[in-house]
PDB file of N, CA and C in Angstrom:
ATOM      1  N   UNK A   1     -12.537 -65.470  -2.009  1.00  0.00           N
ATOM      2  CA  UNK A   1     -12.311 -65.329  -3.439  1.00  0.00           C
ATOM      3  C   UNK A   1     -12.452 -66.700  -4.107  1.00  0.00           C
ATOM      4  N   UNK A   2     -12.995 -66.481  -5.142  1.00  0.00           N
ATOM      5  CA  UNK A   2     -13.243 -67.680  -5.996  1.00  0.00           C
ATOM      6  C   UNK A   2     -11.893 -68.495  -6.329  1.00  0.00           C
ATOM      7  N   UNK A   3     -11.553 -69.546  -6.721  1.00  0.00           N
ATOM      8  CA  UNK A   3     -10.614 -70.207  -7.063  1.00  0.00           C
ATOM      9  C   UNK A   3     -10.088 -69.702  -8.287  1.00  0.00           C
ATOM     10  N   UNK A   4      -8.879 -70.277  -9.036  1.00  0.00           N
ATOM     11  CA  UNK A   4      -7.989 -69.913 -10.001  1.00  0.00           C
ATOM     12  C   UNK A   4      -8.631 -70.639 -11.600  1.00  0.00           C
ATOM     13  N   UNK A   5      -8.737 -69.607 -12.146  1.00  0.00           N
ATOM     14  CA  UNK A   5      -9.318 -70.844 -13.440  1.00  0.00           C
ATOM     15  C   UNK A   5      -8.187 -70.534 -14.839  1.00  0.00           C
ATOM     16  N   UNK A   6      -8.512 -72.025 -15.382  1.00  0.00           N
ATOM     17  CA  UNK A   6      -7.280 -71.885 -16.440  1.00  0.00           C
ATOM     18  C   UNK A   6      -7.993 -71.746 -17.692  1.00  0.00           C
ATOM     19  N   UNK A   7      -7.447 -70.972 -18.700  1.00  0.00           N
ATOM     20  CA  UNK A   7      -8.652 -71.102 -20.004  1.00  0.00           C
ATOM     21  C   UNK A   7      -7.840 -71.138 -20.915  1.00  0.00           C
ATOM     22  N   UNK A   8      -7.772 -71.509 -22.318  1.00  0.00           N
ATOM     23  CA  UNK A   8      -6.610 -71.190 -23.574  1.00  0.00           C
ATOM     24  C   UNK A   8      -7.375 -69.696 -23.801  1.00  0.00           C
ATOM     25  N   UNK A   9      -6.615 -68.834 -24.234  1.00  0.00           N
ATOM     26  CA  UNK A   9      -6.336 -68.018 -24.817  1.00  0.00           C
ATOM     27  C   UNK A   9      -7.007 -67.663 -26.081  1.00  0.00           C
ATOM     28  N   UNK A  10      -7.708 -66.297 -26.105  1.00  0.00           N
ATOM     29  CA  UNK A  10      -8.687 -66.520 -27.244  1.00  0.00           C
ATOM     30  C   UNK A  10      -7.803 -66.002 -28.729  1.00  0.00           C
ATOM     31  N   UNK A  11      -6.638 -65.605 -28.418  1.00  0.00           N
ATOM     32  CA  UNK A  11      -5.648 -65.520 -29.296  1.00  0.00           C
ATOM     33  C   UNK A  11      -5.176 -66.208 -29.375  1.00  0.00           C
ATOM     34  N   UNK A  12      -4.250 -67.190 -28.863  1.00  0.00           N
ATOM     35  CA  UNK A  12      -3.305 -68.122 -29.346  1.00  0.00           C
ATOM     36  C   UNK A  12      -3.528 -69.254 -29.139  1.00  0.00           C
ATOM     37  N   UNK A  13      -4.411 -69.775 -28.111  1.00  0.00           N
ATOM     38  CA  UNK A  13      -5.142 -70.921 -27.603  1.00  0.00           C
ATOM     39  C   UNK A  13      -3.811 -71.685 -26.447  1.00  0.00           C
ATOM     40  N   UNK A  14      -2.493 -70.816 -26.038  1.00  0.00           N
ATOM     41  CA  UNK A  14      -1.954 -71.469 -24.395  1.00  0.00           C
ATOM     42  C   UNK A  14      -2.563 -71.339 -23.831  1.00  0.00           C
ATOM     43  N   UNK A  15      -2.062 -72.069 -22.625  1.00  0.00           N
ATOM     44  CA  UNK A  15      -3.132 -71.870 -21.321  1.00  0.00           C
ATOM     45  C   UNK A  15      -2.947 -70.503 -20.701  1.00  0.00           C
ATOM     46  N   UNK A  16      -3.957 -69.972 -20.354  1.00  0.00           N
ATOM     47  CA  UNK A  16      -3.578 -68.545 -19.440  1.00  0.00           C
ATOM     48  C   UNK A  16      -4.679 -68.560 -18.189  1.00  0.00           C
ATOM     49  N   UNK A  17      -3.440 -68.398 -16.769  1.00  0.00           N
ATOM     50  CA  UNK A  17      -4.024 -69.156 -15.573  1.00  0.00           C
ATOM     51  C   UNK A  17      -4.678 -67.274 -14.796  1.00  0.00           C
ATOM     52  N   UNK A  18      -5.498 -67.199 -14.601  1.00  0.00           N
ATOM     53  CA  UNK A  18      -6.554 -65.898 -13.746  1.00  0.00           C
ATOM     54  C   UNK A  18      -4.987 -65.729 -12.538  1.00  0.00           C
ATOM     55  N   UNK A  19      -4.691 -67.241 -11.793  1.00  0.00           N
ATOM     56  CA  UNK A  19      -3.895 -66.321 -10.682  1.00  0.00           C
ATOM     57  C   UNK A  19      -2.486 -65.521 -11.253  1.00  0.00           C
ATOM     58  N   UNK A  20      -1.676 -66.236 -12.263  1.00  0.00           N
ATOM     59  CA  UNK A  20      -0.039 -66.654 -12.732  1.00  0.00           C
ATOM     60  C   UNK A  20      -0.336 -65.459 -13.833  1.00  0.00           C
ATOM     61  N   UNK A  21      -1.099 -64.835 -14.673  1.00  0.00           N
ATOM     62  CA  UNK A  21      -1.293 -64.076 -15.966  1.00  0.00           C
ATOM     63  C   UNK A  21      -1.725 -63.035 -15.935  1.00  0.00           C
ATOM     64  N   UNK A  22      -1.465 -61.599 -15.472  1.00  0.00           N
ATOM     65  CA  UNK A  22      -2.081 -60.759 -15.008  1.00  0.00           C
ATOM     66  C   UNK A  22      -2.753 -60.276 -16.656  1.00  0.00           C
ATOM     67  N   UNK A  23      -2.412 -60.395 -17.656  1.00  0.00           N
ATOM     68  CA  UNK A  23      -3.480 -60.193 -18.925  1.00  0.00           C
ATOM     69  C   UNK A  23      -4.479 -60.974 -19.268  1.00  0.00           C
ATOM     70  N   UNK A  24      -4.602 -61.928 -18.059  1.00  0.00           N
ATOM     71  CA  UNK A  24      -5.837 -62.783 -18.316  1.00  0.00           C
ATOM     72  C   UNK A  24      -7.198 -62.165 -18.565  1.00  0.00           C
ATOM     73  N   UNK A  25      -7.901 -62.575 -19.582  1.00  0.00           N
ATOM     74  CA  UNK A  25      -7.693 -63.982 -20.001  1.00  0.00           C
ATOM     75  C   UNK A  25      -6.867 -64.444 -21.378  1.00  0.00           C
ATOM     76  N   UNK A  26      -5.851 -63.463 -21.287  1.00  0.00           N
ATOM     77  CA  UNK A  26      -4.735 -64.073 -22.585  1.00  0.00           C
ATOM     78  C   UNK A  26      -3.508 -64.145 -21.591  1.00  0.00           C
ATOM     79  N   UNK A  27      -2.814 -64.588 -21.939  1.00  0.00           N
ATOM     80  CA  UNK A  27      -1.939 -65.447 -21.640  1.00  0.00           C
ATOM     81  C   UNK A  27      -0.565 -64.386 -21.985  1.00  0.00           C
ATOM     82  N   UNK A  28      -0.465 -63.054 -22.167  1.00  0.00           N
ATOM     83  CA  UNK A  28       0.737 -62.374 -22.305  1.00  0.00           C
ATOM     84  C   UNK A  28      -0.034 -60.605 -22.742  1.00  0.00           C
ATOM     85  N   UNK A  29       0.873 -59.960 -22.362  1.00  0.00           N
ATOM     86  CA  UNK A  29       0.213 -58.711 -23.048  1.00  0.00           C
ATOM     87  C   UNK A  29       0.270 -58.602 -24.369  1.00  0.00           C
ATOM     88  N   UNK A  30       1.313 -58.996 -25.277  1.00  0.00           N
ATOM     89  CA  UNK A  30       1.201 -59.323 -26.663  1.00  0.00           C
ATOM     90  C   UNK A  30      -0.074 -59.294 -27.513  1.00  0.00           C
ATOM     91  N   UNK A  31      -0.967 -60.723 -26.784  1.00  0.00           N
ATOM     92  CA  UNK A  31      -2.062 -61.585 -27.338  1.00  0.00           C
ATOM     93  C   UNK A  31      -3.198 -60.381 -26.931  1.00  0.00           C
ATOM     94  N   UNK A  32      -3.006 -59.502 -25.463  1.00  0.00           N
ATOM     95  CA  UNK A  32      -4.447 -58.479 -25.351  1.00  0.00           C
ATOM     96  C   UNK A  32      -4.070 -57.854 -25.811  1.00  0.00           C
ATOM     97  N   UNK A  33      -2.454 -56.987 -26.648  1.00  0.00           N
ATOM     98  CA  UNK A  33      -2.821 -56.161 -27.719  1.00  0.00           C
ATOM     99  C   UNK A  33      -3.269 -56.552 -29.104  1.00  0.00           C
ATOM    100  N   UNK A  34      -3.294 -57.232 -29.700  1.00  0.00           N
ATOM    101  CA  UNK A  34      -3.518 -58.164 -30.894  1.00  0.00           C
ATOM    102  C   UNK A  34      -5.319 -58.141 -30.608  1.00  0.00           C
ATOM    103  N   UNK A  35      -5.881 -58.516 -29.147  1.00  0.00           N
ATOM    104  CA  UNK A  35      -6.914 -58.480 -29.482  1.00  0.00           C
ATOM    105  C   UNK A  35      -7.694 -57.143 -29.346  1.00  0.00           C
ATOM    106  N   UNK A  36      -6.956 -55.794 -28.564  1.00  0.00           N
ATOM    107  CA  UNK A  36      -7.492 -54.558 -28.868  1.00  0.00           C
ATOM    108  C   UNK A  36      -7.211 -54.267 -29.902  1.00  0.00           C
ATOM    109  N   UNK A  37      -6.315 -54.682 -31.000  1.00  0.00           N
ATOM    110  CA  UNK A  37      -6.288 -54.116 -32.340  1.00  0.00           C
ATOM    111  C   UNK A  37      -7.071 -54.631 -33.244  1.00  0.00           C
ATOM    112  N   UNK A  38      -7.707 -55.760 -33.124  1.00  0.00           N
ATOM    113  CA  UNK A  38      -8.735 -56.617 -33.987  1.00  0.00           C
ATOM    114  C   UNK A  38      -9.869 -55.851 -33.379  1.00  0.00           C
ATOM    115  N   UNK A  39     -10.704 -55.355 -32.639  1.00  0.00           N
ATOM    116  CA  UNK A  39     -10.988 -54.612 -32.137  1.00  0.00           C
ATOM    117  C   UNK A  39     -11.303 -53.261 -32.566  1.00  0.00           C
ATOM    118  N   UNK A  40      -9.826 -52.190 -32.483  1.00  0.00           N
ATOM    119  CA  UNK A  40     -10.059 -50.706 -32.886  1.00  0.00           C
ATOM    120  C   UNK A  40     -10.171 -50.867 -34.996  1.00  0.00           C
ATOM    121  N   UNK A  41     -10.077 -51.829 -35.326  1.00  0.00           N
ATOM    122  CA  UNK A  41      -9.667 -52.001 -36.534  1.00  0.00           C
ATOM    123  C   UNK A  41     -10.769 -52.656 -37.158  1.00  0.00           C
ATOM    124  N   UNK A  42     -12.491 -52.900 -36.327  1.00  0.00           N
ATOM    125  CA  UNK A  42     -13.535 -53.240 -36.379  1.00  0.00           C
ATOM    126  C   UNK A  42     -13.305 -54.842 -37.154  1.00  0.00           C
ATOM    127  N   UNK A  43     -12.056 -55.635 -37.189  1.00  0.00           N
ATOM    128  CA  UNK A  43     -12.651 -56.907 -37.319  1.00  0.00           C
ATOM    129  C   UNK A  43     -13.709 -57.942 -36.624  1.00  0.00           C
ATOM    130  N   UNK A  44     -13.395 -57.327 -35.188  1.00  0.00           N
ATOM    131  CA  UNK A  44     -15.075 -57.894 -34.310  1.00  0.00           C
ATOM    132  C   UNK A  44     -16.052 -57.028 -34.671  1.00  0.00           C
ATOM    133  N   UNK A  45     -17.212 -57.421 -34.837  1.00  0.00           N
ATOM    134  CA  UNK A  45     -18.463 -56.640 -34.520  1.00  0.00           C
ATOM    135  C   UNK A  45     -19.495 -57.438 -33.734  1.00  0.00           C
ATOM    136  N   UNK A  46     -20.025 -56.852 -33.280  1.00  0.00           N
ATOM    137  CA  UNK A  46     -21.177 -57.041 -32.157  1.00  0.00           C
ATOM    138  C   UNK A  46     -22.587 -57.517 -33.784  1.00  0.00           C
ATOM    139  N   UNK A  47     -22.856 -58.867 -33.249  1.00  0.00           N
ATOM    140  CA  UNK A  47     -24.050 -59.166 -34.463  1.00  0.00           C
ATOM    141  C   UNK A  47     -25.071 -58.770 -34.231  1.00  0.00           C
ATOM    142  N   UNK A  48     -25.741 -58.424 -32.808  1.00  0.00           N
ATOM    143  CA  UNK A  48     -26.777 -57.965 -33.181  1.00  0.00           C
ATOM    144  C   UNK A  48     -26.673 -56.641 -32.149  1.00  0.00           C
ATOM    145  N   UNK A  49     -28.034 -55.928 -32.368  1.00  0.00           N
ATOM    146  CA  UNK A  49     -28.106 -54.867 -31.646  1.00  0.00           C
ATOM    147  C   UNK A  49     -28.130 -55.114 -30.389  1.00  0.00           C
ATOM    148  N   UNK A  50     -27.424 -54.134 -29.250  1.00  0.00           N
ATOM    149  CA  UNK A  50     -27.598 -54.663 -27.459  1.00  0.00           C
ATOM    150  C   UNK A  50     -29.075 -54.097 -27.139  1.00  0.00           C
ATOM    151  N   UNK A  51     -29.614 -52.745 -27.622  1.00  0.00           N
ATOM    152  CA  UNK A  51     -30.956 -52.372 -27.747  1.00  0.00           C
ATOM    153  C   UNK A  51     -32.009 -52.683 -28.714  1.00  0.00           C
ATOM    154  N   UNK A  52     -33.304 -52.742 -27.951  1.00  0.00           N
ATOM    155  CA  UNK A  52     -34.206 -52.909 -29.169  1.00  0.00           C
ATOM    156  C   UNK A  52     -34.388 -51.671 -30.069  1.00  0.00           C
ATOM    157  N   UNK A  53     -34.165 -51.115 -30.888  1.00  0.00           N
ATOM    158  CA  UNK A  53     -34.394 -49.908 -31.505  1.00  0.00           C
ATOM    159  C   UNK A  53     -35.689 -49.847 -31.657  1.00  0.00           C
ATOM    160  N   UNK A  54     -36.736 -50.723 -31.667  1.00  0.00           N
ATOM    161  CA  UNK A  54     -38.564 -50.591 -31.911  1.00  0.00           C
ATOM    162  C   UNK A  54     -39.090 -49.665 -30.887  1.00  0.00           C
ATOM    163  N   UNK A  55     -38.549 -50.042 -29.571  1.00  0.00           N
ATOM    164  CA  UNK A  55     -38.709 -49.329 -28.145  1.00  0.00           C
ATOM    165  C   UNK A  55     -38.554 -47.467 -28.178  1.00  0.00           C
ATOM    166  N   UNK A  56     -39.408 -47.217 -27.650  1.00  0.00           N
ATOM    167  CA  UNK A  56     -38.667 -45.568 -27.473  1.00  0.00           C
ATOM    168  C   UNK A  56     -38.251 -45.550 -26.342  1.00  0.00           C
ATOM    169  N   UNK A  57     -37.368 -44.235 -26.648  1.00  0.00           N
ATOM    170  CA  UNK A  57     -36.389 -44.447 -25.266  1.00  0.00           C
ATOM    171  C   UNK A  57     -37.170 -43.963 -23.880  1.00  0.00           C
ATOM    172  N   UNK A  58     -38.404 -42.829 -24.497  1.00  0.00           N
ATOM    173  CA  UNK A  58     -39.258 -42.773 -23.066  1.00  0.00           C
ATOM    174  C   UNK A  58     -40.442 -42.496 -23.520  1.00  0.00           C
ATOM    175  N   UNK A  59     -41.060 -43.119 -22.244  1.00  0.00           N
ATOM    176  CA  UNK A  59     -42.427 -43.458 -22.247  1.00  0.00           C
ATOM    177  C   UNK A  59     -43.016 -42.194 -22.423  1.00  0.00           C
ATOM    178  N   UNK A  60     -44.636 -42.644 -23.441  1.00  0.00           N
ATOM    179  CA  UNK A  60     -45.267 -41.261 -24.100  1.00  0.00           C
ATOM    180  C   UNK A  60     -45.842 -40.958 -22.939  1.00  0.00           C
ATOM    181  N   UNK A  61     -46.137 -39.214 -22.630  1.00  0.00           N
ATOM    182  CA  UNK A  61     -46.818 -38.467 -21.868  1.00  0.00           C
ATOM    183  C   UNK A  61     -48.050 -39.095 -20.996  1.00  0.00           C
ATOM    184  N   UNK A  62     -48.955 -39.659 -21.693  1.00  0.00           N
ATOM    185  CA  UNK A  62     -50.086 -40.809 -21.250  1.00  0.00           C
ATOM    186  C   UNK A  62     -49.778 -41.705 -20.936  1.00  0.00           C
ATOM    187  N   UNK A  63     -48.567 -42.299 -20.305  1.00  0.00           N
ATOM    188  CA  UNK A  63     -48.433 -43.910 -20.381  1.00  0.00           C
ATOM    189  C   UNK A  63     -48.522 -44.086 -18.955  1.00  0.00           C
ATOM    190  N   UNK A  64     -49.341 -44.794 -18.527  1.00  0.00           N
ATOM    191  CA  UNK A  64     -49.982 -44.958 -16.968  1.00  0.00           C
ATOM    192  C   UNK A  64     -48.866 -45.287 -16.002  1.00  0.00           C
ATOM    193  N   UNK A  65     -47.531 -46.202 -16.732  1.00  0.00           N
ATOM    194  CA  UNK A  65     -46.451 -46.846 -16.145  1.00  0.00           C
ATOM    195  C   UNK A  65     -45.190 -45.761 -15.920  1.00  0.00           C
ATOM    196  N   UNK A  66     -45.462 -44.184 -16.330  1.00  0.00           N
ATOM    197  CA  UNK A  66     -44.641 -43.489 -15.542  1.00  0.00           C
ATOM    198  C   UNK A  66     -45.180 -43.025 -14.341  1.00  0.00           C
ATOM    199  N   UNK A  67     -45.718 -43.157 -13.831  1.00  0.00           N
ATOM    200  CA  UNK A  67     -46.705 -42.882 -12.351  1.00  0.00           C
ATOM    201  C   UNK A  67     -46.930 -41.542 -11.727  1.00  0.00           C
ATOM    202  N   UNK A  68     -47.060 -40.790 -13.495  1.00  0.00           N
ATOM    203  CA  UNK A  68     -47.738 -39.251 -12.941  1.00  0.00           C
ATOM    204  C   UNK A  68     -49.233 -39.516 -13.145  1.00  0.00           C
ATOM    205  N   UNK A  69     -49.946 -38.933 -12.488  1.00  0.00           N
ATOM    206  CA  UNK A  69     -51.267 -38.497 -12.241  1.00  0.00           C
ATOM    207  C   UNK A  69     -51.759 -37.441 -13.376  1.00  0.00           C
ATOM    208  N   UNK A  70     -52.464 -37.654 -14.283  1.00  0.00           N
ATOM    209  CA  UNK A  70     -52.979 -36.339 -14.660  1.00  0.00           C
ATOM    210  C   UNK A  70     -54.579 -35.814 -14.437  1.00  0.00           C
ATOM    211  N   UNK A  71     -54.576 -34.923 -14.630  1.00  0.00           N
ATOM    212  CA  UNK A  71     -55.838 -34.393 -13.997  1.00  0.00           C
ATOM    213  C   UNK A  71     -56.834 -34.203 -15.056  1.00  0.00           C
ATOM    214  N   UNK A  72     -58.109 -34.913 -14.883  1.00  0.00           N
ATOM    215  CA  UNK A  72     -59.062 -34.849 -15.856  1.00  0.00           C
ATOM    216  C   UNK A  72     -59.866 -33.967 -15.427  1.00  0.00           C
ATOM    217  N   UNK A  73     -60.416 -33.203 -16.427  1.00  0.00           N
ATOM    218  CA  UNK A  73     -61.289 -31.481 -16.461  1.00  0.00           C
ATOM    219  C   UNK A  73     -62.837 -32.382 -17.144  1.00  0.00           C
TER     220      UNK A  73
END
């Protein structure tokens, strides 16, 4: 197992240690509810999209890179 790492707290900025903090990486359960409620309460948002939306989600019927064969008449 990897070693113990210490980080401040993205709520309160104490130290909160991975081995000593079982709500790590905050430093108390308090600070990870505070940050699931910033959270369900959409003050975070994600800035950009995780998908490209330009992309389709599947490849058209002809597209050589799904690796069906079709049969030419």
């Amino acid at each position: 197992m990897l070693g113990a790492m210490t980080r401040p707290c993205p709520i309160c900025r104490q130290p909160a240690d991975s081995e000593t903090d079982a709500d790590f990486p905050f430093c108390s359960e308090r600070c990870r509810l505070i940050d699931l409620g910033n959270w369900s309460s959409e003050k975070y948002k994600v800035s950009e999209p995780v998908l490209d939306e330009s992309m389709p989600d599947e490849p058209a019927l002809d597209d050589p890179s799904r690796g069906e064969k079709r049969d030419s008449k």
